[in-house]
C-alpha atoms as a PDB file:
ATOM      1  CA  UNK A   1      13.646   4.803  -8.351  1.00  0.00           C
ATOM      2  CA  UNK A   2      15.170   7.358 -10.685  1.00  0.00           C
ATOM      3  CA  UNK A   3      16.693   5.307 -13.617  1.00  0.00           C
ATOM      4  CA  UNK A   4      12.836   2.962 -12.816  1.00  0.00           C
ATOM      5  CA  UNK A   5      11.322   6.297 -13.868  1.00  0.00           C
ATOM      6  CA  UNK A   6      13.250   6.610 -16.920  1.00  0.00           C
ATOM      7  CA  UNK A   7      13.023   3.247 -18.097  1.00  0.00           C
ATOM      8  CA  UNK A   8       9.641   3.492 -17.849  1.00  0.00           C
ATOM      9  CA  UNK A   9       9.387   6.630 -19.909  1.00  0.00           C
ATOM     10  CA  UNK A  10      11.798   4.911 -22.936  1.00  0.00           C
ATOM     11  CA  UNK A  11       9.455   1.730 -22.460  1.00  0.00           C
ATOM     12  CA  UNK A  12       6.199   3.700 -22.902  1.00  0.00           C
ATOM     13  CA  UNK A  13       7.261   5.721 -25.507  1.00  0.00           C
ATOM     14  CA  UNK A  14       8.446   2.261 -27.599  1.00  0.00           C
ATOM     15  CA  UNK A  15       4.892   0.658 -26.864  1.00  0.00           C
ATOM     16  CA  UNK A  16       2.847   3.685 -28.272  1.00  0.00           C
ATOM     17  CA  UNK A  17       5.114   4.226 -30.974  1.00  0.00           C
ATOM     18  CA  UNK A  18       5.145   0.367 -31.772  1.00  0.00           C
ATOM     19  CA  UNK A  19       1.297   0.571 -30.941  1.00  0.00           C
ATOM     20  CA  UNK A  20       0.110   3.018 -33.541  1.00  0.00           C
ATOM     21  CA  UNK A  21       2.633   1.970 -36.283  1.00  0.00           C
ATOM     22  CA  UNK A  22       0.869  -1.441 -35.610  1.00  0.00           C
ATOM     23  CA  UNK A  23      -2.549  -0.592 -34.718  1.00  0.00           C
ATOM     24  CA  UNK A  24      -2.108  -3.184 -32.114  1.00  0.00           C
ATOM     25  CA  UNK A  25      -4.575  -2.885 -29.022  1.00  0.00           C
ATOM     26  CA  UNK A  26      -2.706  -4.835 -26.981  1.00  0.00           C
ATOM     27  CA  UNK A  27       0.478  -2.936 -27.423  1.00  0.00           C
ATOM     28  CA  UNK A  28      -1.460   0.457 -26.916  1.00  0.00           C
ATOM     29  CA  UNK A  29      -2.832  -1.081 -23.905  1.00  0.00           C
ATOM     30  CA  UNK A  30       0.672  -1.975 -22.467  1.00  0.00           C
ATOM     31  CA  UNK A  31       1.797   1.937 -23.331  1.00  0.00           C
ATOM     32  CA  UNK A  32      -0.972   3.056 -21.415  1.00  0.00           C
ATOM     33  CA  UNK A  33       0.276   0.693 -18.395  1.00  0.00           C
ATOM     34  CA  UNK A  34       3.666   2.029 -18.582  1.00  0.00           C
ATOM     35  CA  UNK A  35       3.038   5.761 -18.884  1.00  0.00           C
ATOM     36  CA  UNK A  36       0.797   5.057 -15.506  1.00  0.00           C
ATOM     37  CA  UNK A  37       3.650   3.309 -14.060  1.00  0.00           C
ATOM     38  CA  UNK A  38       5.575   6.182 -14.665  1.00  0.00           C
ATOM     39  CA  UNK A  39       2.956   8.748 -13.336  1.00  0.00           C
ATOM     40  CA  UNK A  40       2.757   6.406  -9.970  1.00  0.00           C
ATOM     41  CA  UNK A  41       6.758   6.665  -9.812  1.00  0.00           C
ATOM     42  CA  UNK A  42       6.586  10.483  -9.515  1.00  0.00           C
ATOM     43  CA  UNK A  43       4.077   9.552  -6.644  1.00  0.00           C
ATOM     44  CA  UNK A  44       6.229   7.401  -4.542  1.00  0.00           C
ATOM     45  CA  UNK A  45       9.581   9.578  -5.470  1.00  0.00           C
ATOM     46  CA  UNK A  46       7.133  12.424  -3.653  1.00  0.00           C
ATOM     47  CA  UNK A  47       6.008  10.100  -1.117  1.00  0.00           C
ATOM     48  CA  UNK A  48       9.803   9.193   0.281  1.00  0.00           C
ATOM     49  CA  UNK A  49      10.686  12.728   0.048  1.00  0.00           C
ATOM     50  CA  UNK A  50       7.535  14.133   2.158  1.00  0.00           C
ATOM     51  CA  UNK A  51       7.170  11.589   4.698  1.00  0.00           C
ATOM     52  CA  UNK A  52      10.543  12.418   5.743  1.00  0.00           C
ATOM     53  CA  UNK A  53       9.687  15.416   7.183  1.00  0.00           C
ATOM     54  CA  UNK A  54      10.136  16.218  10.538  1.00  0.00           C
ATOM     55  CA  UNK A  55       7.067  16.917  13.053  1.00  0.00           C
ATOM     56  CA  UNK A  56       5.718  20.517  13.395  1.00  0.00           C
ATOM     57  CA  UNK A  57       3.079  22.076  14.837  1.00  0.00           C
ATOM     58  CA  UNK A  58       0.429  21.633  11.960  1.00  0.00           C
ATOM     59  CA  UNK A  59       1.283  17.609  12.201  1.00  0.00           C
ATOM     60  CA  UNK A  60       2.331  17.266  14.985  1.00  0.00           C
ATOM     61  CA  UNK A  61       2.359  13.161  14.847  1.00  0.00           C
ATOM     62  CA  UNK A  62       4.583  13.833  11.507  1.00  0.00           C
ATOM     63  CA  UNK A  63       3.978  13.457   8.015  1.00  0.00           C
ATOM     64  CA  UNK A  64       4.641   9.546   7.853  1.00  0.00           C
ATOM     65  CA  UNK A  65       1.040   9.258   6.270  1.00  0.00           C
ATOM     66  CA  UNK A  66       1.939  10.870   3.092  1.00  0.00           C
ATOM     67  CA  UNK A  67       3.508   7.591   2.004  1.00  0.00           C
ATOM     68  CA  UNK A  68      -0.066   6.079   1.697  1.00  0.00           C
ATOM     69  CA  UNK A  69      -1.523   9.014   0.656  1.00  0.00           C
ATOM     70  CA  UNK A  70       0.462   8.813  -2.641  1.00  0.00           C
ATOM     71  CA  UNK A  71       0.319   5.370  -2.638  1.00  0.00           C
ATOM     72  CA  UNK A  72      -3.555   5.688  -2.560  1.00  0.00           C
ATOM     73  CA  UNK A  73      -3.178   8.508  -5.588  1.00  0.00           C
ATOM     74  CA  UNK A  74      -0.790   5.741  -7.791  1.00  0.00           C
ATOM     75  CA  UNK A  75      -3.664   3.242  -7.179  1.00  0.00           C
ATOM     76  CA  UNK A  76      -5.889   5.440  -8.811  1.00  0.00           C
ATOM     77  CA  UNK A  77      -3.502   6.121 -11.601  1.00  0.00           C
ATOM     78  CA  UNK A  78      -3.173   2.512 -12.378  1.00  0.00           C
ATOM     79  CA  UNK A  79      -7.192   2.504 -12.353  1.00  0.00           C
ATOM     80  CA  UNK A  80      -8.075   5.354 -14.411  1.00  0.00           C
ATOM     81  CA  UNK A  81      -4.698   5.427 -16.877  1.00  0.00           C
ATOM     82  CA  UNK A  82      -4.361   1.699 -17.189  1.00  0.00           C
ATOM     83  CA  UNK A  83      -7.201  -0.115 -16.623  1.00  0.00           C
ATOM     84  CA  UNK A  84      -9.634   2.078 -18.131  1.00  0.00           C
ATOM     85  CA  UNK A  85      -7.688   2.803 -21.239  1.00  0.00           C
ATOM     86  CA  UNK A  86      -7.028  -0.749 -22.088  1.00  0.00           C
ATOM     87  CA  UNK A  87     -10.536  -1.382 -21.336  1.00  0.00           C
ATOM     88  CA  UNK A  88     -11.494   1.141 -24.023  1.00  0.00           C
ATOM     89  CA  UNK A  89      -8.989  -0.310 -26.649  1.00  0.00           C
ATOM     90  CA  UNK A  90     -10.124  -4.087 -26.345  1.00  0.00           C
ATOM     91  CA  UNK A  91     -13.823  -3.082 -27.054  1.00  0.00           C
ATOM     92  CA  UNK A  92     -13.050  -1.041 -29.717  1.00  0.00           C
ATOM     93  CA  UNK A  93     -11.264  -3.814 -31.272  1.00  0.00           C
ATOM     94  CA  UNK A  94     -13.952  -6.493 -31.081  1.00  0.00           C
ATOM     95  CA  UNK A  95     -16.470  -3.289 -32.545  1.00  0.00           C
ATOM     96  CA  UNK A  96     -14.059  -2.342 -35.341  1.00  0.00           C
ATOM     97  CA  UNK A  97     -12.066  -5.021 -35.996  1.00  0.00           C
ATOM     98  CA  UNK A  98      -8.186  -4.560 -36.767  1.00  0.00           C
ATOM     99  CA  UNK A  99      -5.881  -5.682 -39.669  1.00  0.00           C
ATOM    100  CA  UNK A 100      -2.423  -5.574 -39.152  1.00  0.00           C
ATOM    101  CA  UNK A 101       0.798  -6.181 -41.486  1.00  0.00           C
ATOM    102  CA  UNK A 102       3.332  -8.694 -40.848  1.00  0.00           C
ATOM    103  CA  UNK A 103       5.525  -5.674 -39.894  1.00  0.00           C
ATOM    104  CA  UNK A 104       3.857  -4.641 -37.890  1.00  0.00           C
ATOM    105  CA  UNK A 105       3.332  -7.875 -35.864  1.00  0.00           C
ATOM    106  CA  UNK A 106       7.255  -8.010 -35.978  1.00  0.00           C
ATOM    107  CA  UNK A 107       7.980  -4.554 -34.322  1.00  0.00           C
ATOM    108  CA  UNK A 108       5.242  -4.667 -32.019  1.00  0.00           C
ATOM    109  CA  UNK A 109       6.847  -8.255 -30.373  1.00  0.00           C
ATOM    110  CA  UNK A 110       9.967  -6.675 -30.461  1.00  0.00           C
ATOM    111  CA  UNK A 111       8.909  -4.349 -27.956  1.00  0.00           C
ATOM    112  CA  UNK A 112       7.286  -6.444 -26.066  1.00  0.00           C
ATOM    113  CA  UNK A 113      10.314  -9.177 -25.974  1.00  0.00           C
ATOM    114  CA  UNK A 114      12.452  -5.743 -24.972  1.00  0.00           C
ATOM    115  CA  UNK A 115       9.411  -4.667 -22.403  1.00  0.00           C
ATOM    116  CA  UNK A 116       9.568  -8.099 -20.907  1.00  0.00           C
ATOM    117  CA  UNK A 117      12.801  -8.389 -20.161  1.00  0.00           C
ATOM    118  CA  UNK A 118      13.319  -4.874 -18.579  1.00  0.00           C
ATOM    119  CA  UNK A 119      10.008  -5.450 -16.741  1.00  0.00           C
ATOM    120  CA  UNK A 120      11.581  -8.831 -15.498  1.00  0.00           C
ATOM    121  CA  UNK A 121      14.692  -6.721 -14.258  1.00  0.00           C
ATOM    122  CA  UNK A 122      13.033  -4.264 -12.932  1.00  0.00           C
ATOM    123  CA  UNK A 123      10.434  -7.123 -11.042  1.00  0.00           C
ATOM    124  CA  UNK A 124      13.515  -8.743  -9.731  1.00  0.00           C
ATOM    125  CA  UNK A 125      15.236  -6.026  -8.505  1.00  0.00           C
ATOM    126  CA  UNK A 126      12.173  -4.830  -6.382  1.00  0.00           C
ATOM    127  CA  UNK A 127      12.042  -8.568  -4.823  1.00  0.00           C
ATOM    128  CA  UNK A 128      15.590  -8.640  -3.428  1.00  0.00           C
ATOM    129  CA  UNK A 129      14.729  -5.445  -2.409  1.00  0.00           C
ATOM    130  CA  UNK A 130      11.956  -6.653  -0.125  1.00  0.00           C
ATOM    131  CA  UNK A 131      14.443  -9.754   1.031  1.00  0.00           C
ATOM    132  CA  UNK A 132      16.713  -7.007   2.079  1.00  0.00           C
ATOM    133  CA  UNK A 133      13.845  -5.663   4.354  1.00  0.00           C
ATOM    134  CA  UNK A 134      13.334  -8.666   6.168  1.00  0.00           C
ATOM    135  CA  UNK A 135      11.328 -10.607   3.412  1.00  0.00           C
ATOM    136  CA  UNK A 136       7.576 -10.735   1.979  1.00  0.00           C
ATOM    137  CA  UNK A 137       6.038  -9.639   5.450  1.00  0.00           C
ATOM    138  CA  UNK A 138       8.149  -7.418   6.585  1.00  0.00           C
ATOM    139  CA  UNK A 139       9.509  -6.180   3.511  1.00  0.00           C
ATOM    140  CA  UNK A 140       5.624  -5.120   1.828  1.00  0.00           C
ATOM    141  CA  UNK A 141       4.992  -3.324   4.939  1.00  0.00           C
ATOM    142  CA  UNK A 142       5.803  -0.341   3.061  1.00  0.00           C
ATOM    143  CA  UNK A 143       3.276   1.010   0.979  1.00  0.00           C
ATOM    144  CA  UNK A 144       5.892   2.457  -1.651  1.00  0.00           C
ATOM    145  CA  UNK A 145       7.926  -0.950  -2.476  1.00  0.00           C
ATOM    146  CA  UNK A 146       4.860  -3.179  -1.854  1.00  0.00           C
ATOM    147  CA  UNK A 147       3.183  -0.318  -5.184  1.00  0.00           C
ATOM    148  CA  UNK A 148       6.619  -1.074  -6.899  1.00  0.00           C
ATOM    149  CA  UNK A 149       6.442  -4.658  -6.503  1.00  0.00           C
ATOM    150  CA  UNK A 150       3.119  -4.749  -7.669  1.00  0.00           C
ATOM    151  CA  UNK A 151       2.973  -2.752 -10.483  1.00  0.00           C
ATOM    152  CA  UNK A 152       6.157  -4.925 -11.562  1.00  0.00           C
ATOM    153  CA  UNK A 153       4.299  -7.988 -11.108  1.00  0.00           C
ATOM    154  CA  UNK A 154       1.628  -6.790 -13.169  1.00  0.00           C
ATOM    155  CA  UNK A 155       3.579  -5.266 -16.064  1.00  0.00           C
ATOM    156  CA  UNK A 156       5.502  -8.647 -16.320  1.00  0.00           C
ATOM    157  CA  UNK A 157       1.899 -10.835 -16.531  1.00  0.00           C
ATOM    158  CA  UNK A 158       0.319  -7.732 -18.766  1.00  0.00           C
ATOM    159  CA  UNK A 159       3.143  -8.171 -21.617  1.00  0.00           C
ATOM    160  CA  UNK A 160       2.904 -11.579 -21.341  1.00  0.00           C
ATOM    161  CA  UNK A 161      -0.776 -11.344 -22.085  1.00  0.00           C
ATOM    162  CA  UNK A 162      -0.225  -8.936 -24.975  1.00  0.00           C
ATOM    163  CA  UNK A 163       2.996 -11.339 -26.494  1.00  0.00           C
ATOM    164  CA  UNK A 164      -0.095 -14.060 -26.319  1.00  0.00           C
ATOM    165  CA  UNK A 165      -2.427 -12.107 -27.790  1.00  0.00           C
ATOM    166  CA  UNK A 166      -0.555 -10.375 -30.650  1.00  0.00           C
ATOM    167  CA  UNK A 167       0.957 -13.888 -31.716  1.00  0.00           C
ATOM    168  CA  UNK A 168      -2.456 -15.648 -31.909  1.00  0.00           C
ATOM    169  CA  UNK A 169      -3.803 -12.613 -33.400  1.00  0.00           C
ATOM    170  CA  UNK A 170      -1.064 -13.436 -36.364  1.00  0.00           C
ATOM    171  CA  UNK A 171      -1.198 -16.775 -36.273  1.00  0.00           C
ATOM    172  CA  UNK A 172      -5.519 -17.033 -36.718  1.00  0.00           C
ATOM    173  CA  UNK A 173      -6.102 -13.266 -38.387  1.00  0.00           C
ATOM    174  CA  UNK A 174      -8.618 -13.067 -35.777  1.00  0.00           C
ATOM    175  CA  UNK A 175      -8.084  -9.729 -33.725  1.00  0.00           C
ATOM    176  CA  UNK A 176     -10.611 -11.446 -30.579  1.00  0.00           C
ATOM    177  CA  UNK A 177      -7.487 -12.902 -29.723  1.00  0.00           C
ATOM    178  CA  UNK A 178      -5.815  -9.147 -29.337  1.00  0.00           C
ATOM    179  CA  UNK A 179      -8.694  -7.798 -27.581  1.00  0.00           C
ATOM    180  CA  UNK A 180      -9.476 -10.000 -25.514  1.00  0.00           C
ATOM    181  CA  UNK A 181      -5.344  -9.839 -24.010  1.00  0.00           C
ATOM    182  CA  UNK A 182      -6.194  -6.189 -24.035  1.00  0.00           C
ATOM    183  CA  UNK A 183      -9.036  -6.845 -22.083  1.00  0.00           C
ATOM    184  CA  UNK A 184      -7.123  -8.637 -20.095  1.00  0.00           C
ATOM    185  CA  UNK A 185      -4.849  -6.578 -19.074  1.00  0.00           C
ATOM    186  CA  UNK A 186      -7.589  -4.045 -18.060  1.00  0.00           C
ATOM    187  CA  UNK A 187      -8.701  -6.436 -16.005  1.00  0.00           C
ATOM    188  CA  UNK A 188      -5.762  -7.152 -14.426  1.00  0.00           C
ATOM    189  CA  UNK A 189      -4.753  -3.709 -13.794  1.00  0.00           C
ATOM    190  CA  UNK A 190      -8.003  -2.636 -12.185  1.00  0.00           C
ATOM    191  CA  UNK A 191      -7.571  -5.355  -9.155  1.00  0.00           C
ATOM    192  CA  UNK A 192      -4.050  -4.579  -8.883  1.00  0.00           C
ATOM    193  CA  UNK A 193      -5.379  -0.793  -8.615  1.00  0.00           C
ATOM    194  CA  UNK A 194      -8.068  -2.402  -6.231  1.00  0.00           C
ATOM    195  CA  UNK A 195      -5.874  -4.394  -3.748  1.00  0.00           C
ATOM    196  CA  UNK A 196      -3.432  -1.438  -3.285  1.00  0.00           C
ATOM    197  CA  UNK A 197      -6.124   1.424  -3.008  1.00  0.00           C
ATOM    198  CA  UNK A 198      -7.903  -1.147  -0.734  1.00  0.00           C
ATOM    199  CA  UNK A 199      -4.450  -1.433   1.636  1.00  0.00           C
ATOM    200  CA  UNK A 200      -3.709   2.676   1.404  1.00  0.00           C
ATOM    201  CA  UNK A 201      -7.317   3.715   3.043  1.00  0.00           C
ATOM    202  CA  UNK A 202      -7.159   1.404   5.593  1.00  0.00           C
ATOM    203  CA  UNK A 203      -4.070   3.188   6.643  1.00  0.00           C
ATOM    204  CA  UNK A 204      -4.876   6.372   6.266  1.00  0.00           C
ATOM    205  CA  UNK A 205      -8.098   6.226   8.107  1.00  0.00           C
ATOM    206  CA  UNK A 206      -6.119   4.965  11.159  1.00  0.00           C
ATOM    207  CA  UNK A 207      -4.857   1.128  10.836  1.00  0.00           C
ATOM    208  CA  UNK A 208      -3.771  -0.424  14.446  1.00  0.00           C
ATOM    209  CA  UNK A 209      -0.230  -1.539  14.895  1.00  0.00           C
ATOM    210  CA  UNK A 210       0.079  -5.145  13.975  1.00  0.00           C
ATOM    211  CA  UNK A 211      -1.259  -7.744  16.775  1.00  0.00           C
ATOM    212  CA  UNK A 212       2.449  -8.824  17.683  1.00  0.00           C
ATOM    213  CA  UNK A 213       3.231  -5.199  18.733  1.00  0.00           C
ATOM    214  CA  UNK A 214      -0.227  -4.823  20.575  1.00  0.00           C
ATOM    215  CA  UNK A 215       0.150  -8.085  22.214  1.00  0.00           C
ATOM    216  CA  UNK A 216       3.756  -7.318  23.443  1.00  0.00           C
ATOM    217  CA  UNK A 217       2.607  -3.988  24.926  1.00  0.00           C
ATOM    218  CA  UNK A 218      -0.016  -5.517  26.585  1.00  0.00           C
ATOM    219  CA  UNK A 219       1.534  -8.066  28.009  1.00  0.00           C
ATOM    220  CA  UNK A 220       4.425  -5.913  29.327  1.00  0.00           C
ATOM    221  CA  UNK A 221       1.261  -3.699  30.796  1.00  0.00           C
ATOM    222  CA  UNK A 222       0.116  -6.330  32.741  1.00  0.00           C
ATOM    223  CA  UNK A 223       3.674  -7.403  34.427  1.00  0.00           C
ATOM    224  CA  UNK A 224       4.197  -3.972  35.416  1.00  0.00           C
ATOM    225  CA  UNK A 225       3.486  -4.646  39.461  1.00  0.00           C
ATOM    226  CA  UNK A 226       2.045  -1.182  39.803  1.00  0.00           C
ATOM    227  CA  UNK A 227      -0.924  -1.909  37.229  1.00  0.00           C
ATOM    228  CA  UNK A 228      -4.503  -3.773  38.511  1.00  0.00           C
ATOM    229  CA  UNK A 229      -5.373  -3.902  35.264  1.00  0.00           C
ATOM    230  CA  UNK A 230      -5.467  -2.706  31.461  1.00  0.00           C
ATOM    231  CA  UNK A 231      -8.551  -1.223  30.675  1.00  0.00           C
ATOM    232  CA  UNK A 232      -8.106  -0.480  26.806  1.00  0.00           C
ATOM    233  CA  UNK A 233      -5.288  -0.311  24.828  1.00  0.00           C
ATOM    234  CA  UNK A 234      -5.081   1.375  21.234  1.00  0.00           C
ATOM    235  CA  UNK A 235      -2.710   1.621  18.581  1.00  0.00           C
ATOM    236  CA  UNK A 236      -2.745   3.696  15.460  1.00  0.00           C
ATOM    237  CA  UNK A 237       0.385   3.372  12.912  1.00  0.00           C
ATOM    238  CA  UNK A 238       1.050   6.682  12.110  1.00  0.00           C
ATOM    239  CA  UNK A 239       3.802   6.025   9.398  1.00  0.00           C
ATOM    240  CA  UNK A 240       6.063   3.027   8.094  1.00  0.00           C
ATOM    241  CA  UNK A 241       8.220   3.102  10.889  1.00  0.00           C
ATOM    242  CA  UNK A 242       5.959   4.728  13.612  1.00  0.00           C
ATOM    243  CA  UNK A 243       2.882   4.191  15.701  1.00  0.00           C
ATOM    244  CA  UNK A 244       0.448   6.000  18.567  1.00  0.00           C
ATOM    245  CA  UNK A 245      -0.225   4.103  21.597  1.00  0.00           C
ATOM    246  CA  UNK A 246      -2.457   4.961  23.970  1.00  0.00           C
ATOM    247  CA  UNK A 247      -3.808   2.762  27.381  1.00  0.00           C
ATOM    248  CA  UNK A 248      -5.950   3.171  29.529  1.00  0.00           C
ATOM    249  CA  UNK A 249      -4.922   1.132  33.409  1.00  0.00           C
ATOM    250  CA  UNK A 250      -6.213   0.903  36.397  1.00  0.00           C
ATOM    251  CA  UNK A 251      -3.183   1.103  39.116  1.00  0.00           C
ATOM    252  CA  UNK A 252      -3.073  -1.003  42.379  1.00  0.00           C
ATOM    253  CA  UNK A 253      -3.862   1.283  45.796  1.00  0.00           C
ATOM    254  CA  UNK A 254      -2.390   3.027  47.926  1.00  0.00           C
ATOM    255  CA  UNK A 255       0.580   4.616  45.248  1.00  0.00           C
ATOM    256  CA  UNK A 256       1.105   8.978  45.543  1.00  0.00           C
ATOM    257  CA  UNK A 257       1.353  10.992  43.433  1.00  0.00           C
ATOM    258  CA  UNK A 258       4.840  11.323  43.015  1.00  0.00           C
ATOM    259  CA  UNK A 259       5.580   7.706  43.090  1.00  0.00           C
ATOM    260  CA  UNK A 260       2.394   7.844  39.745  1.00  0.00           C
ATOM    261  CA  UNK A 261       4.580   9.829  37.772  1.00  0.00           C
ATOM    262  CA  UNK A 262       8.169   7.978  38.390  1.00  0.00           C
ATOM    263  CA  UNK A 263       5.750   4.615  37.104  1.00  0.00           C
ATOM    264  CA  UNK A 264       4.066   6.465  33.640  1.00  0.00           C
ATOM    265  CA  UNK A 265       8.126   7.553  32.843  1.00  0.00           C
ATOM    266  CA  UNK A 266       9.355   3.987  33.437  1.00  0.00           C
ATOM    267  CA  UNK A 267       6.635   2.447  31.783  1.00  0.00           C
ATOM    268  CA  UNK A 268       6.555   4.485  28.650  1.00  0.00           C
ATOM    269  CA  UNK A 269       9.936   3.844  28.201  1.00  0.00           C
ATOM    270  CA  UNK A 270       9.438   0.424  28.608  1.00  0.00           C
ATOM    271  CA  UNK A 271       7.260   0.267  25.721  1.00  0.00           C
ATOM    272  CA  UNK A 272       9.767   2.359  23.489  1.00  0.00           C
ATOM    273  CA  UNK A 273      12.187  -0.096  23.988  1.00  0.00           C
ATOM    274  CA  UNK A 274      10.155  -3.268  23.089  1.00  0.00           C
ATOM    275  CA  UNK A 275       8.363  -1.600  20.060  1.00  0.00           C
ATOM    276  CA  UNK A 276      11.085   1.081  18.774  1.00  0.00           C
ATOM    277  CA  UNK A 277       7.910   2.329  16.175  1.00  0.00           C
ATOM    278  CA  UNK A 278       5.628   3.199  19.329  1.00  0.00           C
ATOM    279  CA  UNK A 279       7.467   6.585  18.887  1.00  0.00           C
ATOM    280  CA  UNK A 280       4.085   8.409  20.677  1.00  0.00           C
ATOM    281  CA  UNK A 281       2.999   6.780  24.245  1.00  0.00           C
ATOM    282  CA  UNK A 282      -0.185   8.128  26.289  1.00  0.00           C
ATOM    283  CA  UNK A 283      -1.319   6.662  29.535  1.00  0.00           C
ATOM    284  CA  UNK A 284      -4.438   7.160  31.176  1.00  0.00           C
ATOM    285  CA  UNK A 285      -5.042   6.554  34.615  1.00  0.00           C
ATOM    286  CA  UNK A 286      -8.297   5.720  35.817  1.00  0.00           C
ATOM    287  CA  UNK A 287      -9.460   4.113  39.262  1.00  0.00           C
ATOM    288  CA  UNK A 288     -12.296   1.480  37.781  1.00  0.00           C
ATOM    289  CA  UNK A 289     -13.410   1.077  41.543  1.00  0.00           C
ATOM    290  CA  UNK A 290     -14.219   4.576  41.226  1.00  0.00           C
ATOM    291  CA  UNK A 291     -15.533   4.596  37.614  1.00  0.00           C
ATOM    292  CA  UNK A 292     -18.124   1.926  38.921  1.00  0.00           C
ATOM    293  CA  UNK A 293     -18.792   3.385  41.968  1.00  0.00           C
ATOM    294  CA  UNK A 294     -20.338   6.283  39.815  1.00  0.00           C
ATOM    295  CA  UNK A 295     -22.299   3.956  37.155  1.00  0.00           C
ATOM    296  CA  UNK A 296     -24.082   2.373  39.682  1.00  0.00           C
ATOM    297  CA  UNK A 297     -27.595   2.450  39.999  1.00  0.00           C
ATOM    298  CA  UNK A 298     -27.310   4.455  43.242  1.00  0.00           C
ATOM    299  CA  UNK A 299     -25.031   6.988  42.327  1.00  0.00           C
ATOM    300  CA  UNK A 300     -26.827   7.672  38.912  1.00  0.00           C
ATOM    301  CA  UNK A 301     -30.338   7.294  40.671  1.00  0.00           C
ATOM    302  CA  UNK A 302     -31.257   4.638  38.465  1.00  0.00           C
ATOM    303  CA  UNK A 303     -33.484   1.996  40.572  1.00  0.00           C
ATOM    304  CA  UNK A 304     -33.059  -2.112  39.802  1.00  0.00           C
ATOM    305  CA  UNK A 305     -35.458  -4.658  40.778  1.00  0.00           C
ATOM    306  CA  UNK A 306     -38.086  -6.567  38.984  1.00  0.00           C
END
């Protein structure tokens, strides 16, 4: 993620240069994408350092969360940095109009033709990355490589768009062409920002595991001989690689107290072993024919009838 972070720094720094020296929207709009993607790499390199730490007693569920967390910061850097920015440039282009040499058309795709094909690299590298995780689902689980991958996707599409737009703009004289890539790419950057900002609250305000998990844990619940029934179950990731479960049972007659305890231990670690991320494991014994007992109508004093 290091030498990603400096290649975005050399690639930003050619854009703007290329970008003012041309007074090309389109190229300012793709140095204001890269010095975001460089921002939201100083994001994730904090975010795979801090989750790492170990639980204490402020967090005691660990700090596993602080992966979306920055994720959910790096979507708002590719809103307000990006998106915004080449928002601003496009419009000013269709108010003010633009003239540019044929010099600076030249530099300014030579960038971009550079750009591209680190971007590509870059986009590529990310991908085999994810196959090496288990593949698109398994692989975008986390939030850091899924904000990689996407901000890679996006910077390959957004020079594209500005190669388009800067070689129509020379080809017609008409700068609509420029802004409108520009445009474009604000566009494009804002839905990006969108989707991943989108994806980071849901799991920081407390996303359930994912229904294969839950279903295995229930269903290993219910073959347990000692359980009636399963009340409720909930599930709470509370990292990448971690998750909170918590049931609620209702246990068969007739066990003691002793023999209760011996069934929670072999039962939680039942659990652990068929979903290793279920790292925290709460059960909650209840006797329903109890519970019931004490809703009715005649234990609450509530009277039925027509």
């Amino acid at each position: 993620m290091l030498v990603a972070l400096a290649a975005n720094l050399v690639i930003a720094a050619a854009k703007a240069v290329g970008g003012l020296a041309a007074g090309s929207p389109a190229l300012l709009s793709e140095a204001a994408h890269s010095v975001a993607d460089s921002m939201n790499e100083v994001f994730l390199l904090a975010a795979l350092r801090r989750s790492r730490r170990p639980a204490d007693r402020r967090h005691p569920f660990g700090y596993g969360k602080e992966r979306f967390f920055w994720s959910l910061l790096a979507a708002v850097g590719i809103f307000v940095m990006g998106g915004c920015f080449s928002f601003f440039q496009g419009i000013e282009a269709l108010v003010s109009g633009g003239e540019e040499k044929l010099g600076g058309y030249v530099a300014g795709l030579i960038v971009l033709g550079i750009a591209l094909l680190a971007e590509g690299a870059s986009l590529l590298r990310a991908l085999y990355q994810v196959r090496r995780q288990g593949g698109t689902v398994a692989g975008l689980r986390d939030p850091a490589l899924r904000t990689v991958v996407a901000e890679d996707g996006t910077a390959v599409l957004g020079v594209t768009l500005a190669i388009a737009g800067m070689a129509l703009h020379m080809v017609t004289g008409q700068v609509v062409w420029e802004a409108s890539a520009s445009l474009a790419i604000g566009a494009l950057l804002v839905y990006v920002a969108y989707r991943l900002g989108r994806d980071a609250r849901d799991q920081l305000i407390g996303e359930a595991a994912d229904r294969e998990a839950s279903g295995r844990i229930r269903e290993l619940l219910r073959a347990q001989p000692e359980i009636d029934s399963v009340e409720a179950l909930f599930t709470m990731k509370t990292g990448l690689d971690s998750a909170l479960v918590a049931a609620r049972v209702d246990l068969v007659p007739g066990l003691d107290s002793e023999h209760v305890e011996d069934v929670a231990v072999r039962i939680k670690r039942s659990i652990a072993r068929t979903v290793p991320e279920a790292d925290q494991i709460f059960l909650d014994v209840t006797d329903r024919r109890a519970r019931e007992a004490g809703e009715s109508p005649a234990a609450t004093g509530e009277r039925g009838g027509a």
